[in-house]
Protein backbone atom coordinates (compact mmCIF):
# COMPACT_ATOMS: atom_id res chain seq x y z
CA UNK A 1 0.00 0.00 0.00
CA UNK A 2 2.72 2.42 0.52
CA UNK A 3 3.87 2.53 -3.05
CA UNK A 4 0.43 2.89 -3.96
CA UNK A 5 0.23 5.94 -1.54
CA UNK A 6 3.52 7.76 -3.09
CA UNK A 7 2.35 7.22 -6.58
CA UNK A 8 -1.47 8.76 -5.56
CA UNK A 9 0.92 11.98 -3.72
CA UNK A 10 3.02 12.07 -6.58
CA UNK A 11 2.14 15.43 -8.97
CA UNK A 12 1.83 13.43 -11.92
CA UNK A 13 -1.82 11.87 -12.72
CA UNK A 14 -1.90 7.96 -11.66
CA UNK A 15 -4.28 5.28 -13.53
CA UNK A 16 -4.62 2.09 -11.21
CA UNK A 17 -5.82 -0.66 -13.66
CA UNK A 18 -7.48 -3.30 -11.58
CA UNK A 19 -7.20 -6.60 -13.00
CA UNK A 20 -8.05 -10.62 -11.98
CA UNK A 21 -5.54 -12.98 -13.62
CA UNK A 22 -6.63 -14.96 -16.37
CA UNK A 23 -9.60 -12.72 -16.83
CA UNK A 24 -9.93 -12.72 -20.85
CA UNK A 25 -10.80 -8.96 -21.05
CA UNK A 26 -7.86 -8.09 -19.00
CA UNK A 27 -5.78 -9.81 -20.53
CA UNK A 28 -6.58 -8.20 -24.11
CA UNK A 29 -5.88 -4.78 -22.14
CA UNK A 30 -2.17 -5.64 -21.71
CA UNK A 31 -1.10 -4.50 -25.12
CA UNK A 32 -3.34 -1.46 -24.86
CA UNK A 33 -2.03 -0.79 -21.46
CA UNK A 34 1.91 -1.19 -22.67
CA UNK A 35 1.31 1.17 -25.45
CA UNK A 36 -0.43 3.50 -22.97
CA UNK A 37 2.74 3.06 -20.60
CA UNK A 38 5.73 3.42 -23.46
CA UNK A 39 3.66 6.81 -25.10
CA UNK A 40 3.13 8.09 -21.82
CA UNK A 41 5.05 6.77 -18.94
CA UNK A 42 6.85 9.52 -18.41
CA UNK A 43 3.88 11.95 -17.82
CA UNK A 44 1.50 9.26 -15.89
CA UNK A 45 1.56 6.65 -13.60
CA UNK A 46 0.73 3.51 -14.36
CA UNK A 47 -0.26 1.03 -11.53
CA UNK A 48 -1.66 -2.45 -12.29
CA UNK A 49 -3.07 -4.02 -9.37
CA UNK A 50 -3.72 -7.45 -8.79
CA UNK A 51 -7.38 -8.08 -7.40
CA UNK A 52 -6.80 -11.51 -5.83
CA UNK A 53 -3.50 -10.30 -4.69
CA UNK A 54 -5.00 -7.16 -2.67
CA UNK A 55 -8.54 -7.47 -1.75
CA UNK A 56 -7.81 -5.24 0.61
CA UNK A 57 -7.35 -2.33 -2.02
CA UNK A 58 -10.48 -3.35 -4.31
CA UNK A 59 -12.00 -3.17 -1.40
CA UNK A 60 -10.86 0.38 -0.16
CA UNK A 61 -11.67 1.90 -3.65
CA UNK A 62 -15.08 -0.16 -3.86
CA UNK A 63 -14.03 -2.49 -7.33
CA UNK A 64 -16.89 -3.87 -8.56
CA UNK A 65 -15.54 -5.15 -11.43
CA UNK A 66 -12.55 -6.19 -13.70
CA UNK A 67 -10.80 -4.40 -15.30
CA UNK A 68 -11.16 -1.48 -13.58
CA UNK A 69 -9.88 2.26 -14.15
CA UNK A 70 -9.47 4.62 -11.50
CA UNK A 71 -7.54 7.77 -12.19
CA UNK A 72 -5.98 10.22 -9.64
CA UNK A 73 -4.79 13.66 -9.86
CA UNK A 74 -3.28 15.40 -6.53
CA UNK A 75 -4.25 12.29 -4.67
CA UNK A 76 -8.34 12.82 -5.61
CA UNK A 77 -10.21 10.44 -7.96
CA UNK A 78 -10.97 12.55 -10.69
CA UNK A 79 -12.41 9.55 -13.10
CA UNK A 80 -13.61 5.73 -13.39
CA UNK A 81 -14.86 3.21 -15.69
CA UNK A 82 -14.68 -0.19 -15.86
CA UNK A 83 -14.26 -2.76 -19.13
CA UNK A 84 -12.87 -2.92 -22.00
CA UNK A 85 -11.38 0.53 -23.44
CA UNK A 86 -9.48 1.48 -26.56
CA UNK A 87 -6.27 3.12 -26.26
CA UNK A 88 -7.78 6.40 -27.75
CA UNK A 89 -9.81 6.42 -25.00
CA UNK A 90 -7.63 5.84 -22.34
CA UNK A 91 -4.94 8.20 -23.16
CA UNK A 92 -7.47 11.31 -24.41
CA UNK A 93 -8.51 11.33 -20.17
CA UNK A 94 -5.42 10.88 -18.93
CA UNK A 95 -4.08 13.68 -21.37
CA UNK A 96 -6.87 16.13 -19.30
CA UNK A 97 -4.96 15.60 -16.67
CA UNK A 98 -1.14 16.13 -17.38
């Protein structure tokens, strides 16, 4: 939890993708996410986190369902969705908040 914490305190926007292994429409994120990451790693954090790994998380941010997008800016939720999303649409909300 206390990476989690530095990268929600950090000044830079941070996506958590919630995701259950072997879960077929997380697993077709992982390209979209890795082109997400190498375009714009530098300008947002990326944090994949592992539902069956850390209940305890899902549970704190109230994951109903995987995956899941929450994105922070200054430590706040400013947006979530959950499913399937293009790339387009992925990096056109994180680009509102760079």
């Amino acid at each position: 939890m206390n990476n989690l914490e530095t990268y929600l305190n950090d000044s830079k926007p941070t996506l958590i993708e919630a995701y259950t292994p072997g879960c077929q429409r997380c697993t077709r994120m992982e390209p979209i996410i890795a082109e997400l990451a190498a375009k714009k790693g530098d300008r947002v954090n990326i944090v994949p986190i592992n539902g069956k790994d850390n209940p305890d998380i899902i549970a704190m941010y109230h994951v109903r369902a995987c995956p899941a997008w929450i994105l922070f800016k200054d430590g706040q939720e400013v947006w979530r969705d959950y499913g399937e999303k293009p790339y387009s649409e992925l990096a056109d909300m994180v680009d509102r908040f760079i």
